[in-house]
Protein backbone atom coordinates (compact mmCIF):
# COMPACT_ATOMS: atom_id res chain seq x y z
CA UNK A 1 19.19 -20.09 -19.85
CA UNK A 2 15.82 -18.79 -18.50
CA UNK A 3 16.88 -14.63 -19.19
CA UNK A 4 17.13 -15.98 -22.79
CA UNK A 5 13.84 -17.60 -22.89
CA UNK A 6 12.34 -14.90 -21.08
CA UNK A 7 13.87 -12.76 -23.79
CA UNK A 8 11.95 -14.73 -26.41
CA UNK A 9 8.97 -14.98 -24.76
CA UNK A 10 8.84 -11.29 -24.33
CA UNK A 11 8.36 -10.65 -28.11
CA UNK A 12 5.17 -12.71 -28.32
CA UNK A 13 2.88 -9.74 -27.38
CA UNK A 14 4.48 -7.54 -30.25
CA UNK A 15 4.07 -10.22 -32.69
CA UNK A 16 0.17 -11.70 -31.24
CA UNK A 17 -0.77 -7.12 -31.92
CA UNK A 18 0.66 -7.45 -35.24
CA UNK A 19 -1.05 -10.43 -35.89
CA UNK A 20 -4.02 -8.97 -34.47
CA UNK A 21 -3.50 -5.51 -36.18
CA UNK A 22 -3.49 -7.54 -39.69
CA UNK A 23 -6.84 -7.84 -39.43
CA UNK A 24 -6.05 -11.44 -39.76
CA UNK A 25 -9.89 -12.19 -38.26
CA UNK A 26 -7.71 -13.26 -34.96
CA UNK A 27 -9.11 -10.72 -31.91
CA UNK A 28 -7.82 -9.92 -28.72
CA UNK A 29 -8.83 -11.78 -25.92
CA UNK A 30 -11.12 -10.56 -23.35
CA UNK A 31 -11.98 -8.25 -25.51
CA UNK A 32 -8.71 -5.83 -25.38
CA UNK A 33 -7.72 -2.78 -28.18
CA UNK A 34 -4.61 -3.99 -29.47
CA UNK A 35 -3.54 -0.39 -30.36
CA UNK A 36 -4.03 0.10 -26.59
CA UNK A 37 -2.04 -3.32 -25.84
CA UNK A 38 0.74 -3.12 -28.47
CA UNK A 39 1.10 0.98 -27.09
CA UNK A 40 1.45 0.14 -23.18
CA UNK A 41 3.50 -3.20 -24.03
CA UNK A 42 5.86 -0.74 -26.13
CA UNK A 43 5.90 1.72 -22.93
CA UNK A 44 6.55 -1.14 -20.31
CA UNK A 45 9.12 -3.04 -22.52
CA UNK A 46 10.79 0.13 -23.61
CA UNK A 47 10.87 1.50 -20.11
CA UNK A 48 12.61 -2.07 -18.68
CA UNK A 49 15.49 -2.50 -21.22
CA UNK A 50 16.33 1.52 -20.45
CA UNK A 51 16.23 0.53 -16.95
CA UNK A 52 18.67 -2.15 -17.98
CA UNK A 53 21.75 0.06 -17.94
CA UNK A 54 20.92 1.50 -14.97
CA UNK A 55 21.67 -1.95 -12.82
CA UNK A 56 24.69 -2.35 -15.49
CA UNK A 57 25.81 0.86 -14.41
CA UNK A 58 25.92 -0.57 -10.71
CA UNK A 59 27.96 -3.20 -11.80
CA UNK A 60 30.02 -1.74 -14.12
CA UNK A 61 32.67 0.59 -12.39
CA UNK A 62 34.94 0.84 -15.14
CA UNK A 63 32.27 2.63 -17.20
CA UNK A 64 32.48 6.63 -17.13
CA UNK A 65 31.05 8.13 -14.05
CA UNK A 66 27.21 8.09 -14.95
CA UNK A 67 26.95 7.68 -18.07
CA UNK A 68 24.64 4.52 -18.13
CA UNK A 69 21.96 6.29 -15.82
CA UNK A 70 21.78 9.29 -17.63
CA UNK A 71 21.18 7.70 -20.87
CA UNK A 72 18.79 4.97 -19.53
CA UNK A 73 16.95 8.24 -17.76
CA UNK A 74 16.82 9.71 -21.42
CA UNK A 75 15.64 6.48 -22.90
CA UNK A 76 13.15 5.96 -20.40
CA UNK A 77 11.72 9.22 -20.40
CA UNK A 78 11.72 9.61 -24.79
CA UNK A 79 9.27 6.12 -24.51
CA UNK A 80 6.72 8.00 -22.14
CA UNK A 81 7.07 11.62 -24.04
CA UNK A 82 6.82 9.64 -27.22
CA UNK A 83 3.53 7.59 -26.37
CA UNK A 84 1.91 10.61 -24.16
CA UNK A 85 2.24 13.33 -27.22
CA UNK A 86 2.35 11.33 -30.64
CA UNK A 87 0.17 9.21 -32.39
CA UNK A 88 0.19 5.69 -32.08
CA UNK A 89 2.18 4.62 -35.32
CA UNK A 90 4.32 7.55 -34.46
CA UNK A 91 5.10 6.61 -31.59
CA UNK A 92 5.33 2.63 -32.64
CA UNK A 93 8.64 4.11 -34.88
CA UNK A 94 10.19 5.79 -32.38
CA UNK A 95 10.32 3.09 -29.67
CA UNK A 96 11.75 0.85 -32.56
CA UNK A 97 14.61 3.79 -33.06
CA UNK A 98 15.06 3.78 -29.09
CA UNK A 99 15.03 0.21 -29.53
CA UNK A 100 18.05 0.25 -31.73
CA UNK A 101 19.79 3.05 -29.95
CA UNK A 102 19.77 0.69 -26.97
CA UNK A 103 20.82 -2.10 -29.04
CA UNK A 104 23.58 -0.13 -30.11
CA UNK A 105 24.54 0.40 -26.65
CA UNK A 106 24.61 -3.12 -25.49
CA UNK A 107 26.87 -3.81 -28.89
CA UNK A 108 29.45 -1.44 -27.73
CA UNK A 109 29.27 -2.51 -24.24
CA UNK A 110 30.09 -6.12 -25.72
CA UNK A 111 33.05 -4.51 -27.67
CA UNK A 112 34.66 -3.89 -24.25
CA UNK A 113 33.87 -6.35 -23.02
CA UNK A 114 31.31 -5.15 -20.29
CA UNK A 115 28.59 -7.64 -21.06
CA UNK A 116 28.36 -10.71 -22.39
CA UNK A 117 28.37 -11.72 -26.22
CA UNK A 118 26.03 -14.60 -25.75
CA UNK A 119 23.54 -12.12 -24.33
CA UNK A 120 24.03 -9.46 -26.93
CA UNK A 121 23.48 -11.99 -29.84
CA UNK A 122 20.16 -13.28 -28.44
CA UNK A 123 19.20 -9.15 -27.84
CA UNK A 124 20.04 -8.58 -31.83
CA UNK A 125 17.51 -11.01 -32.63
CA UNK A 126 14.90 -9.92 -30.32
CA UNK A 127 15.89 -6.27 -31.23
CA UNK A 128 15.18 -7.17 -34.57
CA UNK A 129 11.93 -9.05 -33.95
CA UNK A 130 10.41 -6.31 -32.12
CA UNK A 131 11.64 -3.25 -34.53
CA UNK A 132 10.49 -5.43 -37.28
CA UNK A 133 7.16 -5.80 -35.43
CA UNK A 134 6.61 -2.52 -34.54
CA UNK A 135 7.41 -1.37 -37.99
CA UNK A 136 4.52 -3.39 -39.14
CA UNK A 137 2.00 -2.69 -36.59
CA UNK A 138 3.02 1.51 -37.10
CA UNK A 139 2.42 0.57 -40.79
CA UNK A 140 -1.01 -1.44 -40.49
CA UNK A 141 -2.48 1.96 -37.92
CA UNK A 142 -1.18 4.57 -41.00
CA UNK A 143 -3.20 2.50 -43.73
CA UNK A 144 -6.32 1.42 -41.28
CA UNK A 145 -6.85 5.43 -40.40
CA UNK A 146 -6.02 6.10 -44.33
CA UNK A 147 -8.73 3.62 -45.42
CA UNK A 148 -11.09 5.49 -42.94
């Protein structure tokens, strides 16, 4: 019960930047950028659920010989390429794309039954939170630096 509410709870900072990034008069406490906080949140988060099917790849033996590391290596590296060399709403859609390619992983490691559905149905709706959040926030940077 607690990975699922630590799933949940893990969304929050994507949806407080978005909030923030609204321009809703709502700042960031202690005085934070949230283009800086929703960008590093994106890297950390991104960087943990690639590093996901690395430990599923230790468990998993049934799974083709290293196929799990290299693609959570691949994942994992695309978030840091993606926030070192594009801009920030650039690089707010791709992490939502590597988002869903990950997604899309866990869905057809559920199909075989690798993982569990329960867990898979609470990561669609936190997949879908955060792309959805993301989206926004890449949206909201475009128009604040058009409105420049």
């Amino acid at each position: 019960m607690i990975r699922f509410i630590l799933m949940y709870m893990g969304v929050l900072p994507f949806l407080g930047c978005t909030i923030v990034l609204a321009e809703t008069g709502i700042d960031m406490p202690f005085g934070l950028d949230a283009h800086q906080v929703i960008g590093t949140y994106t890297l950390v988060i991104g960087s943990f659920m690639a590093g996901v099917h690395w430990g599923q790849h230790l468990n998993l033996p049934a799974l083709p010989p290293n196929i799990l590391i290299i693609i959570s290596n691949i994942a994992a590296l695309s978030f840091w390429f993606a926030y070192l060399f594009l801009s920030m709403s650039a690089f707010l859609v791709t992490a939502a794309l590597l988002f869903l390619v990950i997604l899309f992983i866990d869905l057809l490691m559920a199909q075989r039954q690798f993982i569990e559905k329960t867990y898979v149905g609470h990561r669609v709706v936190v997949t879908v939170l955060v792309v959805a959040s993301l989206a926004l926030s890449s949206f909201l940077i475009s128009a604040s630096a058009l409105s420049k």
